[in-house]
Protein backbone atom coordinates (compact mmCIF):
# COMPACT_ATOMS: atom_id res chain seq x y z
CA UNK A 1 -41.56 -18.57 27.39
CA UNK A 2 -44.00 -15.70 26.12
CA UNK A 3 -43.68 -14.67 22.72
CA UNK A 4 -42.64 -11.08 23.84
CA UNK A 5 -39.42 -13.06 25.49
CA UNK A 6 -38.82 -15.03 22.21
CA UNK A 7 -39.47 -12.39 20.51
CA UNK A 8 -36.40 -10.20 22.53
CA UNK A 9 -34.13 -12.67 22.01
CA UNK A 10 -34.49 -13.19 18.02
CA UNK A 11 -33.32 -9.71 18.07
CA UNK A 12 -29.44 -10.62 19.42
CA UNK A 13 -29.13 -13.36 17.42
CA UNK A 14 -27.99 -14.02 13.26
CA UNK A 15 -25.54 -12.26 11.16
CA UNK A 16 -25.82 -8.67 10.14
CA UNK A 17 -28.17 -8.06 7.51
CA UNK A 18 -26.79 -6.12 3.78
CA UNK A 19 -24.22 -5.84 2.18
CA UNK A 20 -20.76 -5.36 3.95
CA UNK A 21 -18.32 -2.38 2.51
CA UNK A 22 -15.15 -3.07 0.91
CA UNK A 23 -11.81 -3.65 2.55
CA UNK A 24 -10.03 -0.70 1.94
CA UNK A 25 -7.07 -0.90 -0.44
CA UNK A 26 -3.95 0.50 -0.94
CA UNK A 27 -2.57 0.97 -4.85
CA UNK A 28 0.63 0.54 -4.99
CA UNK A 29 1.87 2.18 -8.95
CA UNK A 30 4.50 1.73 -11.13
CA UNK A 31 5.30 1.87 -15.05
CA UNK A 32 5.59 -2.37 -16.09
CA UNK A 33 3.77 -3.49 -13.31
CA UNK A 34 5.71 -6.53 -13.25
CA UNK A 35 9.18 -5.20 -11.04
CA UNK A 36 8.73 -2.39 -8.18
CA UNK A 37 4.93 -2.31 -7.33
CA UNK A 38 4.67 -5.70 -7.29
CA UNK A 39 7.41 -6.50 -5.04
CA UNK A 40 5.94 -3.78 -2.39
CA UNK A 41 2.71 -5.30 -2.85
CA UNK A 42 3.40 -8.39 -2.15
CA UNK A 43 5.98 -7.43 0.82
CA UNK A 44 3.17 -5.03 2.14
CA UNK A 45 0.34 -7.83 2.02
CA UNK A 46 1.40 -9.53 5.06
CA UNK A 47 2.55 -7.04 6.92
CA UNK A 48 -1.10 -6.03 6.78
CA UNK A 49 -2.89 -9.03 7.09
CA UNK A 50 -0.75 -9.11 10.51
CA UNK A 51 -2.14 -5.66 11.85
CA UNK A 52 -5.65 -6.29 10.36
CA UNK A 53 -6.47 -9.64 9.69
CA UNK A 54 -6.33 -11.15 6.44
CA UNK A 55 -8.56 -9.19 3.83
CA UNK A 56 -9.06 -5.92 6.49
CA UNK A 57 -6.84 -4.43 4.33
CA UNK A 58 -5.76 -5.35 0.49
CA UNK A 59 -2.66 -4.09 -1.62
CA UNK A 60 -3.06 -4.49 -5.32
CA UNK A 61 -0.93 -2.57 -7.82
CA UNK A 62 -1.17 -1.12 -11.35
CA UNK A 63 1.26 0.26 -14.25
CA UNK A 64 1.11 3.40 -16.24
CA UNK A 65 2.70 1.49 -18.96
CA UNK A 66 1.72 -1.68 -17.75
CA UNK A 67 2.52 -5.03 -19.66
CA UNK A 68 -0.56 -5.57 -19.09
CA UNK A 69 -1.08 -9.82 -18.44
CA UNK A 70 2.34 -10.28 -17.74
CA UNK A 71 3.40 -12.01 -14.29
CA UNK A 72 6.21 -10.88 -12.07
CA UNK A 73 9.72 -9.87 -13.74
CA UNK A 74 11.69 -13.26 -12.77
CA UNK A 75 14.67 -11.47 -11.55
CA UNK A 76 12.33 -9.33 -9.17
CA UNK A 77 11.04 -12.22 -8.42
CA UNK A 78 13.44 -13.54 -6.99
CA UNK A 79 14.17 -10.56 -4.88
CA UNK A 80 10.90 -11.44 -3.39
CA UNK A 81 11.47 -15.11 -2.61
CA UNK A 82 14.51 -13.64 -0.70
CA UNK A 83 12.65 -11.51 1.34
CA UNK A 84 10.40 -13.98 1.62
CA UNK A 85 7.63 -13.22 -0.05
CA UNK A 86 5.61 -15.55 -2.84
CA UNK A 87 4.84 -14.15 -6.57
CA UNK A 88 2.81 -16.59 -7.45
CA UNK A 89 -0.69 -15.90 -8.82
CA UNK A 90 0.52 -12.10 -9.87
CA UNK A 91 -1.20 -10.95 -13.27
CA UNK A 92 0.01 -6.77 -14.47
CA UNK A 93 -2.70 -4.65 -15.22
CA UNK A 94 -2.95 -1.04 -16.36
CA UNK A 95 -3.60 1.84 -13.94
CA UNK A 96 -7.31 3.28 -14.24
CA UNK A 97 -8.64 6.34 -12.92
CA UNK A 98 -11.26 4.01 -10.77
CA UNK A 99 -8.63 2.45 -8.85
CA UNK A 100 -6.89 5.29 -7.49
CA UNK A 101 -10.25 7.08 -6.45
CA UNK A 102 -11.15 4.19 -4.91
CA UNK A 103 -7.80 3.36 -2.77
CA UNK A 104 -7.17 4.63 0.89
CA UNK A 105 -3.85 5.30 0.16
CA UNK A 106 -1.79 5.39 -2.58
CA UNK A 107 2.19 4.61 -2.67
CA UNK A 108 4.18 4.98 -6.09
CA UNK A 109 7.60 4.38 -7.16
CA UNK A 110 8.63 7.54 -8.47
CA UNK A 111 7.68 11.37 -7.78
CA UNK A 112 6.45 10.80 -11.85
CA UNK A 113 4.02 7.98 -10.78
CA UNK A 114 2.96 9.99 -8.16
CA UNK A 115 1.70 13.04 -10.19
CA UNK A 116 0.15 10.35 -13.10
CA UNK A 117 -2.35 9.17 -10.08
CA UNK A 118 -2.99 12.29 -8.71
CA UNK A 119 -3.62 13.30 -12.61
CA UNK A 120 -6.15 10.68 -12.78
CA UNK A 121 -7.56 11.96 -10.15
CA UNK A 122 -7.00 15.16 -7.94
CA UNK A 123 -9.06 14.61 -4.82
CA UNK A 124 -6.14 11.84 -3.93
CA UNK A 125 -3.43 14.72 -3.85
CA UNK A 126 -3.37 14.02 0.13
CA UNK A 127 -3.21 10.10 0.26
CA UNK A 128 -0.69 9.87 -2.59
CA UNK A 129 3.08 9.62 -1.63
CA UNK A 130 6.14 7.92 -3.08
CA UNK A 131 7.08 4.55 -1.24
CA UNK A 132 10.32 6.27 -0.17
CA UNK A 133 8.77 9.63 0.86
CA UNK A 134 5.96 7.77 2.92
CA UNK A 135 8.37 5.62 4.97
CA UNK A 136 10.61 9.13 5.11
CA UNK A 137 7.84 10.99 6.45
CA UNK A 138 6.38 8.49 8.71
CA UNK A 139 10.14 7.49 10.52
CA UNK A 140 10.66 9.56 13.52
CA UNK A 141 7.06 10.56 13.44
CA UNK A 142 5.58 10.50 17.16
CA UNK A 143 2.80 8.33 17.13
CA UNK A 144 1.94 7.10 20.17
CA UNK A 145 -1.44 5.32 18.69
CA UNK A 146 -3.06 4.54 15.65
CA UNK A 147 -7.01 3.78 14.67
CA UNK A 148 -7.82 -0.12 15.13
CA UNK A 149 -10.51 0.71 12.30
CA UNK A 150 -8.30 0.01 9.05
CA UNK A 151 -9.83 3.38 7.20
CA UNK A 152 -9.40 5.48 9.89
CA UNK A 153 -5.61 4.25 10.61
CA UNK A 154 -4.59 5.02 6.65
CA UNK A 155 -6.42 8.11 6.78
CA UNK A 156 -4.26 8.97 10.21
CA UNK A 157 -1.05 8.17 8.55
CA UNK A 158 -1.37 9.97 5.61
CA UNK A 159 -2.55 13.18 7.58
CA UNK A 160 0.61 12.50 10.12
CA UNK A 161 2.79 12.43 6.30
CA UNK A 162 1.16 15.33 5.01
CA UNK A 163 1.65 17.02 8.14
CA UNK A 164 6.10 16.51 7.88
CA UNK A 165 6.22 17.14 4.71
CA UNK A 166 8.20 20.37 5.91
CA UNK A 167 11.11 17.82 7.17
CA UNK A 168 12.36 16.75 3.66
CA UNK A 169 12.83 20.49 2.40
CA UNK A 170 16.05 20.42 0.92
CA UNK A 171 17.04 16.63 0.75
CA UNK A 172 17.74 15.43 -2.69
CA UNK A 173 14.04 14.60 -4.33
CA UNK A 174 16.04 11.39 -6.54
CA UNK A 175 15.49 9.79 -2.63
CA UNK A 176 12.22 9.61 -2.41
CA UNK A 177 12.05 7.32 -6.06
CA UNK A 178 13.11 3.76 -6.14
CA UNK A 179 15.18 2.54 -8.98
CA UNK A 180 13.73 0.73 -12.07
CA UNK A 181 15.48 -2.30 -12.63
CA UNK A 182 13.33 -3.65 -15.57
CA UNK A 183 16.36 -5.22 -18.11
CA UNK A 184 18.71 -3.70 -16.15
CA UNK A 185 21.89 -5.78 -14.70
CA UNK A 186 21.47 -7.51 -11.34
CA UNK A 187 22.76 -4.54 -9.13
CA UNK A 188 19.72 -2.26 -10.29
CA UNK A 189 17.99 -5.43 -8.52
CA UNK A 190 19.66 -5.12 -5.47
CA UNK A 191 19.48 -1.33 -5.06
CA UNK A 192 15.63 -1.72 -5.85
CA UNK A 193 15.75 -4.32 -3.05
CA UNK A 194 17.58 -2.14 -0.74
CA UNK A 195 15.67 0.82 -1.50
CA UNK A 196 12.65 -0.97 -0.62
CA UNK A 197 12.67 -3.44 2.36
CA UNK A 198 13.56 -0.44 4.70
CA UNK A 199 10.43 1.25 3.26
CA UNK A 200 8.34 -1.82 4.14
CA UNK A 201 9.92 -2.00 7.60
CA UNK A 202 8.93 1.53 8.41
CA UNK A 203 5.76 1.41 7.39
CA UNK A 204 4.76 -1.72 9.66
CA UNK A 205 5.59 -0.09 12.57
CA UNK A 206 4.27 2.63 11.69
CA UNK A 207 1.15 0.99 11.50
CA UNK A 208 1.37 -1.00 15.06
CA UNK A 209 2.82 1.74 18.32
CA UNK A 210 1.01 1.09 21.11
CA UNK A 211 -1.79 -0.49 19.20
């Protein structure tokens, strides 16, 4: 073999060279940290992992009051064992300006959480929507195909929400806000629950049509 042949072939072999980007993230934001975000991150996890592969995309979420530390609220908890979901490992932490300029997407509880984020920081105006108001947005939406790149996908489905915005004129804005529960009785629980496994459901197939 000549060394120019040896030398051709060194060039298709070996790993990529430098550093690899982040994963892109979605922040998912409540107040505690410890009830509603974490139950929609940890719902929304593997519904990613399935369209992406595991760590193509990550969901971590944040408090604007957060008890900071804290694991998951037990009774929430416990609404996420029954959707089948695992808390374990989950630490609060307080939202930073940092972490919503640096997520693809951001999804809150509340219209209130919403505006803190986009507060924090303004560029993020058009990638920040309520958990509710996403799902809203995206059901009935006609998309016949989304981006197999993870960024480019989020960025599509935020543009395809922004763009129907127009279609909730006039419902009642309480819909697009899930419930907080936090030391509430057990039906504030279950509405949270209800409010949100539709939310999740939408959103995953939003994510796969005709992928």
């Amino acid at each position: 073999m000549t060394q120019g042949a040896s030398q051709g072939t060194s060039k298709d072999v070996g790993p990529p060279s430098g550093p690899q980007p982040p994963a892109p993230q979605i922040l998912v934001v409540c107040t505690g940290n410890v009830c509603r975000s974490p139950l929609v991150e940890r719902l929304l996890q593997p519904v990613l992992d399935r369209v992406f592969g595991i760590g193509g995309v990550g969901v971590r979420s944040a408090g604007t009051g957060a008890l900071t530390g804290e694991p998951m609220d037990r009774r929430a908890a416990g609404v996420l064992l029954g959707l089948g979901g695992d808390s374990a490992g989950f630490v609060s932490r307080q939202l930073e300006p940092t972490m919503v300029a640096n997520a693809s997407l951001v999804l809150t509880a509340t219209r209130e959480h919403r505006a803190t984020a986009v507060r924090m920081h303004p560029r993020a105006l058009h990638r920040a929507f309520t958990v509710r108001e996403f799902a809203a947005l995206l059901r009935g939406a006609s998309i016949e195909r989304v981006p197999t790149d993870p960024v480019a996908c989020l960025a599509a489905l935020a543009e395809v929400a922004m763009s129907r915005k127009v279609h909730l004129a006039g419902q009642n804005p309480n819909n697009l806000d899930i419930v907080d529960p936090y030391r509430r009785p057990d039906d504030a629980y279950a509405l949270m629950r209800a409010q949100i496994a539709p939310a999740i459901e939408i959103i995953g197939a939003a994510l796969t049509p005709a992928r």
